[in-house]
Protein backbone atom coordinates (compact mmCIF):
# COMPACT_ATOMS: atom_id res chain seq x y z
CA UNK A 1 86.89 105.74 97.83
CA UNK A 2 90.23 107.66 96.65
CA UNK A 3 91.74 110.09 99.02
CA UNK A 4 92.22 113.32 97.30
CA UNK A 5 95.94 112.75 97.16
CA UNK A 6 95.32 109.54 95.46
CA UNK A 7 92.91 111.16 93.09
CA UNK A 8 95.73 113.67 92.42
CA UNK A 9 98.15 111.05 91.89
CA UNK A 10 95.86 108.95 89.27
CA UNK A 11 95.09 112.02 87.37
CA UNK A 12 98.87 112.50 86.97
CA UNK A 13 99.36 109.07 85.89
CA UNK A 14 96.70 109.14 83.09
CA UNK A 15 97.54 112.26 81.40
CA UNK A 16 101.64 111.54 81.59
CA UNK A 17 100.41 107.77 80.25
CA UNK A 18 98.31 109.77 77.15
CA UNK A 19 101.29 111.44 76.35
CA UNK A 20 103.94 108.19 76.28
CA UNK A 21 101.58 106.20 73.88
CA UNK A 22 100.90 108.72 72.19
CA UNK A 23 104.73 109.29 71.34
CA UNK A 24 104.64 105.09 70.96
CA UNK A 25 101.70 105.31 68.38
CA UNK A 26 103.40 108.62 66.23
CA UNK A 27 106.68 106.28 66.02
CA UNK A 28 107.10 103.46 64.50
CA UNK A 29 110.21 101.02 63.84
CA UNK A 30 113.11 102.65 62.53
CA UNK A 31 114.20 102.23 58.85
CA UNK A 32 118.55 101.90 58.64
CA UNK A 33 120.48 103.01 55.71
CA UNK A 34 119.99 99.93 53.83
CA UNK A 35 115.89 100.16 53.76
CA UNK A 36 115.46 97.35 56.97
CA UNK A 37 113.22 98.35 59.39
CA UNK A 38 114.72 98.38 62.67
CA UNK A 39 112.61 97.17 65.63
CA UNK A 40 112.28 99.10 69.16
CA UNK A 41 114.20 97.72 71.66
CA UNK A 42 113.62 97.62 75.96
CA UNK A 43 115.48 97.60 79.19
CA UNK A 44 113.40 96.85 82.17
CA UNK A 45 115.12 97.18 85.96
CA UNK A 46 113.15 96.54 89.58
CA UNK A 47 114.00 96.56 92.49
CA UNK A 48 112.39 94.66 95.39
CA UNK A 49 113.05 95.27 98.92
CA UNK A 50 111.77 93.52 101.86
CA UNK A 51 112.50 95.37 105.62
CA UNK A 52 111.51 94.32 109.03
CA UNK A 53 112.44 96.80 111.88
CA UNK A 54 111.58 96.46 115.82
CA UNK A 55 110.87 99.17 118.10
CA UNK A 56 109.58 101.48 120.63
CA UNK A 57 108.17 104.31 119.33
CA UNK A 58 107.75 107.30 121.78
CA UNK A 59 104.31 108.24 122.76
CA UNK A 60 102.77 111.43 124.44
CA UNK A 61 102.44 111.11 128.13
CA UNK A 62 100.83 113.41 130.84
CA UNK A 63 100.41 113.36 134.41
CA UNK A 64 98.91 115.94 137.32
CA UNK A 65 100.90 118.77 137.92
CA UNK A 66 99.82 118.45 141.61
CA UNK A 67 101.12 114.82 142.00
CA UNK A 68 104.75 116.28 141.35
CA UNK A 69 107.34 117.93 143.68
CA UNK A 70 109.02 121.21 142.93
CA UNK A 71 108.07 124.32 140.48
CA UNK A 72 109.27 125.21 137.29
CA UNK A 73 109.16 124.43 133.39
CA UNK A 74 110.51 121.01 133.80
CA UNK A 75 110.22 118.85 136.50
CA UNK A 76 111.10 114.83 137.06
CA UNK A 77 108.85 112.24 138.12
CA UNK A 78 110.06 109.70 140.46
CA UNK A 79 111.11 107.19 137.35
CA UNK A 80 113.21 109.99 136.04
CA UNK A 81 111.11 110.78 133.32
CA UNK A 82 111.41 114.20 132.07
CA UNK A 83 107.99 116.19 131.83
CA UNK A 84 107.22 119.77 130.75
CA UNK A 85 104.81 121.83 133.52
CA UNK A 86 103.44 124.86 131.13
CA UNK A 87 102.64 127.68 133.65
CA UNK A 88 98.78 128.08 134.50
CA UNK A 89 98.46 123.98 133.24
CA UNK A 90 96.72 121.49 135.31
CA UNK A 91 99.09 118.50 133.95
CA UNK A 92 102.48 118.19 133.31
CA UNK A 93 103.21 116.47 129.77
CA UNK A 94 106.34 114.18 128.22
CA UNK A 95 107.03 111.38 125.92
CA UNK A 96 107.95 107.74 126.88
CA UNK A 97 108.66 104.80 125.07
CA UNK A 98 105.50 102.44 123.96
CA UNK A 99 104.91 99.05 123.90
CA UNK A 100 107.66 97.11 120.94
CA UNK A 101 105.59 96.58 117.86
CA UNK A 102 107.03 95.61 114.57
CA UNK A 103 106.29 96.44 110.89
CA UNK A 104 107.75 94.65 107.88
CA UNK A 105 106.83 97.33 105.25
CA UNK A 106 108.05 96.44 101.01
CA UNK A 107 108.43 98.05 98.11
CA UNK A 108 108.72 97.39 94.20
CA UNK A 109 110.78 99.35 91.82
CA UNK A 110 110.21 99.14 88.44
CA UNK A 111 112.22 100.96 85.67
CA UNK A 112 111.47 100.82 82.10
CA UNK A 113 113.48 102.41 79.06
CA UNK A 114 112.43 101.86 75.53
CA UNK A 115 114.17 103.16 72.52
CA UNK A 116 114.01 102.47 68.78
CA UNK A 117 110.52 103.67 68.19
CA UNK A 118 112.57 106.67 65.87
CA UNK A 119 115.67 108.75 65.87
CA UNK A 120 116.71 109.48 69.35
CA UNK A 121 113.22 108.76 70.43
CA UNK A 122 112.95 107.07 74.32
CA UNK A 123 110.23 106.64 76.65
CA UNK A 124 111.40 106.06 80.21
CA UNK A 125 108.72 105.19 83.22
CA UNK A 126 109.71 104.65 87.16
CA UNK A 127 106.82 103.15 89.03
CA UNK A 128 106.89 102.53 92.93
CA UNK A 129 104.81 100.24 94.69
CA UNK A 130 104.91 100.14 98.67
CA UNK A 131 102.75 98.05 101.41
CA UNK A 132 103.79 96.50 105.08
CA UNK A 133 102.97 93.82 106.80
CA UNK A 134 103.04 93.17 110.27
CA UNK A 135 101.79 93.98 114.13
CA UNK A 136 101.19 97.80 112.91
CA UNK A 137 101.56 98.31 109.34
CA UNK A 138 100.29 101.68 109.50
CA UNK A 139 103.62 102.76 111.83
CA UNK A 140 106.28 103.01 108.43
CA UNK A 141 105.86 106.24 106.88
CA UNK A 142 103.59 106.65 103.56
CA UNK A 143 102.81 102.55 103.66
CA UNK A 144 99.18 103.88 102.56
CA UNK A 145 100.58 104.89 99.52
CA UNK A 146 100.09 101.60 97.15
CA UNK A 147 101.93 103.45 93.67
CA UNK A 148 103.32 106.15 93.04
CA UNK A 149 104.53 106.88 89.04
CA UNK A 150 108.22 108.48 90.04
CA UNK A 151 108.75 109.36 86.22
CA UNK A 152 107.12 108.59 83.34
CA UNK A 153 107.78 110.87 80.33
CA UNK A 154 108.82 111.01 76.44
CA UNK A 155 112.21 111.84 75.12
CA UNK A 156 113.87 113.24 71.81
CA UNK A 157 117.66 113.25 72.15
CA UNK A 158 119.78 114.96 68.93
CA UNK A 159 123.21 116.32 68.78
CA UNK A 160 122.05 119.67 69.89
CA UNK A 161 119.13 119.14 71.95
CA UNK A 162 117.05 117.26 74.60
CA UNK A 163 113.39 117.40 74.89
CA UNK A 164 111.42 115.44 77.82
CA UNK A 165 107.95 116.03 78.10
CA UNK A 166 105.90 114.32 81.06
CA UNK A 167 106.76 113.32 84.55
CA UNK A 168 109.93 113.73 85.59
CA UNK A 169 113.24 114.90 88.23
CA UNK A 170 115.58 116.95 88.59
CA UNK A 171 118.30 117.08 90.84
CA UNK A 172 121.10 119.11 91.82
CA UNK A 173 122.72 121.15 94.87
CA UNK A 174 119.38 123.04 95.33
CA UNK A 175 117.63 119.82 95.77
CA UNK A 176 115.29 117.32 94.36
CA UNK A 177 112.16 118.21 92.59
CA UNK A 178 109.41 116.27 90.77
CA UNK A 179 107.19 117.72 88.29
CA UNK A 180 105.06 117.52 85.68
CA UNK A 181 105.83 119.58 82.41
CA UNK A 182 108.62 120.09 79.98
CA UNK A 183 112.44 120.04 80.24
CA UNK A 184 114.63 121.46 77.30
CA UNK A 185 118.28 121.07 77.34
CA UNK A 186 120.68 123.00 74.57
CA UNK A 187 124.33 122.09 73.51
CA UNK A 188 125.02 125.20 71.60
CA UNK A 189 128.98 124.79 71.05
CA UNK A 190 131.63 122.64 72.77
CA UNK A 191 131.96 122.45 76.51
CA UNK A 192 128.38 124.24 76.87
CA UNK A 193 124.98 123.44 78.26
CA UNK A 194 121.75 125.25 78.95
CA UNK A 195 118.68 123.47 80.57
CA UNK A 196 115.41 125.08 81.60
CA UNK A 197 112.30 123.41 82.92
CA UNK A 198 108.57 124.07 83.53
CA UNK A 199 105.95 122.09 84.84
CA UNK A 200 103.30 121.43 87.92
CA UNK A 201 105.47 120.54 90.99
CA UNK A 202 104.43 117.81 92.73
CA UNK A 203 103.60 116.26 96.32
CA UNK A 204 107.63 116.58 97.67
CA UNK A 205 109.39 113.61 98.06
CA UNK A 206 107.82 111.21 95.60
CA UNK A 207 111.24 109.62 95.80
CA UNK A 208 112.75 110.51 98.85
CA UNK A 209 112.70 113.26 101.62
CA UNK A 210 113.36 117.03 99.89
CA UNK A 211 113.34 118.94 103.37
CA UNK A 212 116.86 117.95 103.86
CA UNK A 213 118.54 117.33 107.29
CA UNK A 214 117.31 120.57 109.01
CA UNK A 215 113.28 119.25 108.78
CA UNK A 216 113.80 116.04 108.42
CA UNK A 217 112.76 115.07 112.47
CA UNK A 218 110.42 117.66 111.94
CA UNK A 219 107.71 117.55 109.00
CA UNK A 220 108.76 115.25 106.46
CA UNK A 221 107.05 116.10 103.66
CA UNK A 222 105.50 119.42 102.53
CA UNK A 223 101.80 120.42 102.14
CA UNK A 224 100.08 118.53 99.47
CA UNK A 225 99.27 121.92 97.49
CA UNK A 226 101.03 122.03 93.88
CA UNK A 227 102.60 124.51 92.60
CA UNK A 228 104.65 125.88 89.56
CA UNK A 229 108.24 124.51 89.17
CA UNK A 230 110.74 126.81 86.93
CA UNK A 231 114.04 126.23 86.62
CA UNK A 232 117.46 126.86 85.16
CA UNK A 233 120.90 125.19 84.53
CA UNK A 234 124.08 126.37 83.18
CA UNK A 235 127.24 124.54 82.28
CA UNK A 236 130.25 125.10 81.56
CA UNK A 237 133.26 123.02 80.87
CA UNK A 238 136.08 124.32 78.27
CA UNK A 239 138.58 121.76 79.31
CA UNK A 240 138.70 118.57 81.71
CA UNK A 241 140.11 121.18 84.63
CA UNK A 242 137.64 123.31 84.53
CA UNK A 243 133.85 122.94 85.11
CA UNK A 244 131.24 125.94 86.05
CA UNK A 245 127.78 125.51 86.86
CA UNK A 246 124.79 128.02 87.46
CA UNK A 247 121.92 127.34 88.86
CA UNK A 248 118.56 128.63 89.40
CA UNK A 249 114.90 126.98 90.63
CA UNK A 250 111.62 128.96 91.93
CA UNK A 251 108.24 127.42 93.54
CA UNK A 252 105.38 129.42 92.86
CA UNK A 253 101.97 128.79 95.13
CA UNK A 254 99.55 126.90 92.74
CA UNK A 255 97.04 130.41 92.97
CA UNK A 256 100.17 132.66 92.38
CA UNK A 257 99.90 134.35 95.36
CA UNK A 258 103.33 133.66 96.94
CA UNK A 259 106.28 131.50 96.53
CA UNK A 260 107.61 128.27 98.16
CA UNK A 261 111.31 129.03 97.33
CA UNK A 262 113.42 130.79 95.26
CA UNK A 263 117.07 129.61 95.62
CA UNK A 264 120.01 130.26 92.82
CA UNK A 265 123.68 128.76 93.42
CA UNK A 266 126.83 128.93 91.75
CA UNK A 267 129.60 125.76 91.83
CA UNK A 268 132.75 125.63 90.45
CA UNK A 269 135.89 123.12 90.18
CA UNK A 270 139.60 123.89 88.92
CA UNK A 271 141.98 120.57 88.59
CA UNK A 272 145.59 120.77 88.07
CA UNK A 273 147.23 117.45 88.29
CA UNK A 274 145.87 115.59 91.35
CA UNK A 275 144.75 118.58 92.86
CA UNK A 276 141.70 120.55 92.65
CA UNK A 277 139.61 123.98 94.32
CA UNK A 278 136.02 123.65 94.81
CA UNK A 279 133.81 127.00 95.29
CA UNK A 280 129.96 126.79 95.96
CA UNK A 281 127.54 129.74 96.73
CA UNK A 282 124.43 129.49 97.42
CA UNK A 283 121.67 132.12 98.02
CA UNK A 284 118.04 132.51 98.95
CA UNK A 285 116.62 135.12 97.01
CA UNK A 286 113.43 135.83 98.41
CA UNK A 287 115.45 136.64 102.16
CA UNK A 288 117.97 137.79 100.77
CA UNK A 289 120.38 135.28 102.51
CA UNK A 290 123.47 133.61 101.61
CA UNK A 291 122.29 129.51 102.94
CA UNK A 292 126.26 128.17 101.73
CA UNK A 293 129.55 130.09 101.15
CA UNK A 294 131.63 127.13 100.77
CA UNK A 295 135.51 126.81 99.49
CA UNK A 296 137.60 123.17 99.65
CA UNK A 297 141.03 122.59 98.43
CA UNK A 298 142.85 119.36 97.80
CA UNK A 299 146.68 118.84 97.17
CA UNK A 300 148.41 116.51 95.11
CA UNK A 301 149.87 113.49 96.91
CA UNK A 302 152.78 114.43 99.42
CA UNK A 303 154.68 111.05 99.27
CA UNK A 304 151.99 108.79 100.67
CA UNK A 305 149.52 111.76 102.32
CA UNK A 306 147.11 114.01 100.69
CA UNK A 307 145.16 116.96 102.41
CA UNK A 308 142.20 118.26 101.94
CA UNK A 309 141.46 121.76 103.46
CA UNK A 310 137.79 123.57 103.68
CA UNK A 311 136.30 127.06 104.81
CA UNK A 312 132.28 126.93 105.11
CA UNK A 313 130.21 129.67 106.01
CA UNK A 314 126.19 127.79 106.27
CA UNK A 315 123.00 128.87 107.22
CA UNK A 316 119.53 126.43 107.35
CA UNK A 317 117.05 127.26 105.30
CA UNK A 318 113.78 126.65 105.31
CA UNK A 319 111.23 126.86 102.29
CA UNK A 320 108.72 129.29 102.48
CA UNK A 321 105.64 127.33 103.41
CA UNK A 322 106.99 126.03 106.90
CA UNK A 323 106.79 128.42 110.21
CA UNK A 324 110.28 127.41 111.20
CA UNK A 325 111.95 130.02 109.13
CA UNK A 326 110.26 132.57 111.21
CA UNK A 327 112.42 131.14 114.20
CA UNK A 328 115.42 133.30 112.26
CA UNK A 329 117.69 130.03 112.71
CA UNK A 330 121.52 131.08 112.80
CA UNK A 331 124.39 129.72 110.93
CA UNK A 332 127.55 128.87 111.82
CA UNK A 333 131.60 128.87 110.41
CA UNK A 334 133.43 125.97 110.19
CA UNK A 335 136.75 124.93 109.19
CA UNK A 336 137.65 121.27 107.91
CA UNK A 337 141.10 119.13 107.70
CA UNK A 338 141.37 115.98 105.94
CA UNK A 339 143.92 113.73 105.53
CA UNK A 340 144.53 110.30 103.33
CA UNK A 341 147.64 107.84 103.91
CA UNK A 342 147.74 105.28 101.44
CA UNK A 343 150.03 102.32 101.51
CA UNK A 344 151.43 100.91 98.00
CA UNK A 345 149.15 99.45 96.19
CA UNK A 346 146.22 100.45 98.68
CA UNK A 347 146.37 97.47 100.89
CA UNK A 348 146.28 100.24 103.87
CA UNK A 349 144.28 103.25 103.76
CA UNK A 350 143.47 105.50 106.71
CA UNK A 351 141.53 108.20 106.45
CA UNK A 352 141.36 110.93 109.38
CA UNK A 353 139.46 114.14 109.90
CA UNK A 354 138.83 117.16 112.04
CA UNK A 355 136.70 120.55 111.98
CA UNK A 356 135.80 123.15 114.12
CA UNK A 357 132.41 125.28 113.64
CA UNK A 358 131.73 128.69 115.89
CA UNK A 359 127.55 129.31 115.56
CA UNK A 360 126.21 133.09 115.64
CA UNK A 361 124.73 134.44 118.94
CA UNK A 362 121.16 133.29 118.81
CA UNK A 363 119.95 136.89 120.93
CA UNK A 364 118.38 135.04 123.28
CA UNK A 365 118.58 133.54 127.04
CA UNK A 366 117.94 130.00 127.90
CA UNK A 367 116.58 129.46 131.38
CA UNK A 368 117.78 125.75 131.40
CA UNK A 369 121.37 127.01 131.75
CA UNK A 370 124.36 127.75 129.33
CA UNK A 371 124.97 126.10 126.09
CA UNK A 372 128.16 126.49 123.91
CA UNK A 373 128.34 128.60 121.11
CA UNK A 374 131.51 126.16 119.19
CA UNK A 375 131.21 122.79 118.23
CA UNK A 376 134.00 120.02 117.01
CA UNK A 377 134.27 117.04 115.07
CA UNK A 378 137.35 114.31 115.07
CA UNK A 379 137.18 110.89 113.64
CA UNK A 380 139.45 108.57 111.20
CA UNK A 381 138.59 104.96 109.15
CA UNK A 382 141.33 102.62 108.72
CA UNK A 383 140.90 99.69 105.70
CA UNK A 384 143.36 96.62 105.23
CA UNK A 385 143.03 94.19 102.48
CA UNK A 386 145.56 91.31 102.95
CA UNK A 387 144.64 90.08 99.63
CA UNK A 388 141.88 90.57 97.42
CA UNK A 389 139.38 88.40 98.89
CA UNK A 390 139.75 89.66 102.03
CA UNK A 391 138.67 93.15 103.82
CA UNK A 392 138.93 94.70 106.75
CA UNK A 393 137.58 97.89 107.87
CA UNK A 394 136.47 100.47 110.55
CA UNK A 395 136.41 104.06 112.14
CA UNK A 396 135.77 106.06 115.19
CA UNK A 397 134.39 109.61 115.46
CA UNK A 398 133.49 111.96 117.96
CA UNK A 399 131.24 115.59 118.01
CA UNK A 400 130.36 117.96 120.29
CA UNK A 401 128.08 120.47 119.24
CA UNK A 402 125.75 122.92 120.19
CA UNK A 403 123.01 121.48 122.19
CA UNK A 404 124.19 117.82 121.78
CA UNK A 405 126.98 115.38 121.48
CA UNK A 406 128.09 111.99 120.10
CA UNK A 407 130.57 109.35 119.69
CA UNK A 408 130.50 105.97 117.23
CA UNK A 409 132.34 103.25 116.01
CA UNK A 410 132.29 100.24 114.01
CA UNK A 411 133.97 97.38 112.56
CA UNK A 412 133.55 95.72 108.84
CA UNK A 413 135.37 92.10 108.03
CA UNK A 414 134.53 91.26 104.87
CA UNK A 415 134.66 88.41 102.18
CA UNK A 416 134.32 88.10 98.61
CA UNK A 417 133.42 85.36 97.01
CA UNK A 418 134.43 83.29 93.84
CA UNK A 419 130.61 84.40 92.08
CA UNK A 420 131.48 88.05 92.96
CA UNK A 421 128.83 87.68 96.56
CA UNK A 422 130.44 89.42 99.19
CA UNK A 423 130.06 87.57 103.01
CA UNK A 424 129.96 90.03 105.91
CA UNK A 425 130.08 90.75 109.96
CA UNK A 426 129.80 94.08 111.46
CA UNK A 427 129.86 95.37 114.36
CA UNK A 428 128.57 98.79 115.49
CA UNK A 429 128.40 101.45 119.01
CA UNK A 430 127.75 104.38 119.35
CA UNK A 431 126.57 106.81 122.10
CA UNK A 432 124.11 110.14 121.99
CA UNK A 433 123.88 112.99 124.86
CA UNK A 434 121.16 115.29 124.35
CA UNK A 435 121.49 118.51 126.40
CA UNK A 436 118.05 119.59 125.54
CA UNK A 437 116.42 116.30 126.18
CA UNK A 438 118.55 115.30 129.33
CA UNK A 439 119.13 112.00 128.62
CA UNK A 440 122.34 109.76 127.45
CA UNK A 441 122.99 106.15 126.36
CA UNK A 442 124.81 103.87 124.75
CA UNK A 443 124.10 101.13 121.82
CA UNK A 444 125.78 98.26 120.94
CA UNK A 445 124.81 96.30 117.46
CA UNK A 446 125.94 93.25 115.70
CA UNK A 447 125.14 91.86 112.41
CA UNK A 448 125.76 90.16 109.28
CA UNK A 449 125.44 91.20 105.66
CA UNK A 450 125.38 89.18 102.27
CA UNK A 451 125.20 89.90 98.76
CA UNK A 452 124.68 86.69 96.23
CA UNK A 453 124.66 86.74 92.18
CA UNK A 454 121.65 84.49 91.15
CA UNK A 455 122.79 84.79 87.48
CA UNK A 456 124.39 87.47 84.85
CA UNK A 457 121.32 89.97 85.35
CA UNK A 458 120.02 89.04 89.02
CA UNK A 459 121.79 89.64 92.72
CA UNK A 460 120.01 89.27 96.09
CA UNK A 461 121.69 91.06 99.08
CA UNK A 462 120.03 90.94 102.80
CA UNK A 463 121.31 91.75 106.06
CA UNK A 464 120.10 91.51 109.76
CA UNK A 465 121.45 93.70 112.96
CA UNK A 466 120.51 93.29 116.34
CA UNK A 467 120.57 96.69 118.79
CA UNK A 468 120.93 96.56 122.30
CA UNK A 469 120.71 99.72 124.76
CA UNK A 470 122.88 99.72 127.59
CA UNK A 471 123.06 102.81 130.27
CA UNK A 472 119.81 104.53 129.59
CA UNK A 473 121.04 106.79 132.36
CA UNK A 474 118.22 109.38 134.04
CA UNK A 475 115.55 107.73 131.72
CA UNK A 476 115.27 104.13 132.30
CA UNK A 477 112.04 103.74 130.37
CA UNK A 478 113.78 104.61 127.47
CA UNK A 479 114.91 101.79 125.27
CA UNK A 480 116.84 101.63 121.88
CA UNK A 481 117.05 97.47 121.92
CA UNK A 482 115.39 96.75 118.72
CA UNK A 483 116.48 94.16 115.42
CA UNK A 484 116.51 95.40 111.93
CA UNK A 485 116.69 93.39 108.60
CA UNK A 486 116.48 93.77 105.28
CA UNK A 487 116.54 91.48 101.89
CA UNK A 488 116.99 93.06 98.40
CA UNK A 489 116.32 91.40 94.82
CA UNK A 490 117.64 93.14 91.86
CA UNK A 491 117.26 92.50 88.65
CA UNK A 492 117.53 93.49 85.20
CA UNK A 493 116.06 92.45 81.73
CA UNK A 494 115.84 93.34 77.90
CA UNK A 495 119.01 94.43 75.55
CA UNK A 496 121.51 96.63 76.14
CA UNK A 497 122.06 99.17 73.44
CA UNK A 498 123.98 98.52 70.94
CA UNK A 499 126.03 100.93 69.12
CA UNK A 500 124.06 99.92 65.84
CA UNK A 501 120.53 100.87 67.36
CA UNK A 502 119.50 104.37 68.47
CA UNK A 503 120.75 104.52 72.36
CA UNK A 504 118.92 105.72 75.20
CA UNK A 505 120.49 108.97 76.70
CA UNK A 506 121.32 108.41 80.03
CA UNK A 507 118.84 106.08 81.66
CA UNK A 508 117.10 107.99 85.05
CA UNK A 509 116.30 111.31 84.45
């Protein structure tokens, strides 16, 4: 029996299948100038992609409150493991690391564009197929999820305008969105572009992870409840150095009772020469909340140097149907300094930055102690390329923040090869100390990576790393050792367009 998300997900797929043959059957082959009849052509893509990962996922943990020394929130048990004692509770309760299981989960892309069935007439499809294998192939997120129909819609494409109907993306600096429905784009006059678009949103993330880097660890994906996707675009672009965009996007609640977001952003970019100035705003509309003032200038080369310079002013934000927003998370300032030092003819490039960010007052007191209220960031890459077949690369960076710090590193030598394959070793550390969680460690890795042309339209690539954790610290239960792989087949078949037959406009969505 279906699951109701899979019964959502079929139901998509038929109607957004009715619609492309039905565009297929209305069309026929194209008839040239001369009276031929010119046939459709196809371009078919996939994508397969074959992971195995090793770990210790955490799992939750309790233990008598009376079997433990001391009082307070957080106490230690005689292994060093951390464990929260809620006042009035009978147990105490933590995470620890489980036993190592491993899951090889695998997915298949496939990407279909077909053209010639009439002027500027396309249909385009993106299908997804995942499963995993393995000691627990329920442990990879969404591996239950057999297929998924990423985009599947009908296309006409003319000098002036673009109409997609069916499913379908969008993204931009708002985001990523699937949906359902219809997207029109104008081209008015020279230099200018107008886009709209309606349509049932769908389940988020479809094709990747929408919550973005503040929910991420958190909840993944949003509820399963649709909604109603609207959106807006606005270009602008008189000249080469100039380039304006507007943008605009709104989630309405599937009963229209309330909204998931409302968000509208402006981005601009002036060039002169080599250098430029960025600008980006960004607002929520229904708090009333500026989420990104954000300004970035670069200068024309200096000799051998050029500098890059940025002022941010960011906020999280979270969309309407998560609690977290009511948290009132703070923002922060932060200043930014790069710097680029290439040698003649780029055999040497380093690469260094720095920033500094100051975070509001957060109003409230922490019992564990003090935390700081600035953060920093320093770090640099370094690249040398003795000749052309040979490559070697790497970069350190450090961060202190609020609430946590880091520190990483890692080395790249690397080989091409006569049938354009590229040969690989790298080598990676890095280090995390988490204030709130009271632990610290280090990790060491080393691995190999490959990438191998099988013919004109076909290239494998794999790679395999091996983690170990060294100086678990307070926590010795917890373990970070684990080996990763992965092995990729691409390929590619069908004609390319031709500048004789009706192209396809722009491939993906």
């Amino acid at each position: 029996m279906a699951t109701p998300g899979e019964g959502l997900v079929m139901r998509r797929f038929s109607s957004t299948a009715a619609v492309i043959v039905t565009l297929v059957l209305a069309t026929g082959p194209v008839a040239t100038s001369d009276g031929e009849l010119q046939g459709q052509s196809f371009r078919v893509s996939g994508s397969t992609n074959l992971r195995y990962v090793d770990v210790r996922p955490f799992i939750q943990d309790s233990v008598p409150a009376g079997e433990l020394d001391g009082t307070g929130l957080l106490r230690q048990l005689p292994d060093g493991q951390v464990v929260r004692c809620a006042p009035g509770s009978t147990f105490c309760r933590g995470t620890r690391p489980g036993p190592s299981l491993s899951t090889i989960p695998g997915s298949q892309d496939l990407e279909m564009s077909v053209w010639g069935l009439g002027r500027g007439v396309r249909v385009y499809g993106q299908l997804r197929g995942r499963t995993s294998w393995g000691g627990d192939p329920d442990f990879w997120p969404r591996a239950n999820e057999t297929v998924n129909l990423l985009a599947g819609y009908g296309e006409l494409n003319r000098d002036r305008y673009r109409v997609r109907l069916g499913r379908q993306w969008t993204a931009s600096g708002l985001g990523f969105y699937n949906f359902d429905g219809l997207q029109l784009t104008l081209r008015p006059r020279a230099g200018w572009s107008v886009e709209g678009y309606a349509g049932r949103s769908l389940v988020r993330g479809l094709n990747e992870q929408r919550t973005g880097d503040a929910l991420e660890a958190i909840e993944e994906l949003a509820p399963n409840e649709p909604g109603l996707a609207l959106g807006a675009t606005v270009r602008y672009r008189p000249s080469p150095r100039l380039n304006l965009t507007a943008l605009y996007h709104r989630d309405v609640r599937d009963d229209r009772r309330g909204l998931y977001s409302e968000l509208a952003r402006l981005d601009g970019v002036y060039r002169f020469g080599a250098a430029s100035v960025e600008a980006a705003v960004e607002r929520d509309v229904v708090g009333g909340e500026f989420n990104e003032l954000r300004l970035r200038a670069r200068t024309p080369p200096l000799g051998s140097v050029a500098l890059a310079v940025e002022g941010r002013r960011y906020r999280p934000y979270f969309e309407l149907w998560t609690i977290w927003g009511a948290f009132s998370p703070v923002g922060f300032d932060e200043a930014r300094l790069d710097a680029t030092w290439t040698r003649a003819r780029g055999e040497i490039v380093l690469r260094g930055e720095t920033s500094f960010r100051r975070y509001d007052d957060t109003g409230m007191e922490v019992s564990l102690g003090q935390f700081r209220s600035d953060g920093w960031r320093l770090g640099g890459t370094a690249s040398w390329s003795p000749s052309p077949d040979w490559r070697l690369e790497g970069g350190v960076r450090g961060e202190v923040g609020f609430g946590a710090a880091r520190s990483e590193g890692q080395a790249r030598l690397m080989r091409r090869l006569d049938d354009g394959g590229v040969l690989a070793v790298r080598a990676v550390a890095f280090q995390r100390l988490y204030e709130f969680r009271l632990d610290h460690g280090a990790v060491v890795g080393l691995g190999a990576e490959s990438s191998i042309r099988l013919s004109e339209r076909a290239r494998m690539s794999g790679s395999l790393t091996g983690y170990r954790h060294l100086n678990r610290g307070p926590t010795p239960h917890l373990d970070w050792t684990q080996l990763r792989g992965n092995l990729r087949l691409d390929w590619v078949v069908g004609s390319e367009p031709s500048p004789s037959s009706p192209t396809p406009s722009g491939g993906r969505p």
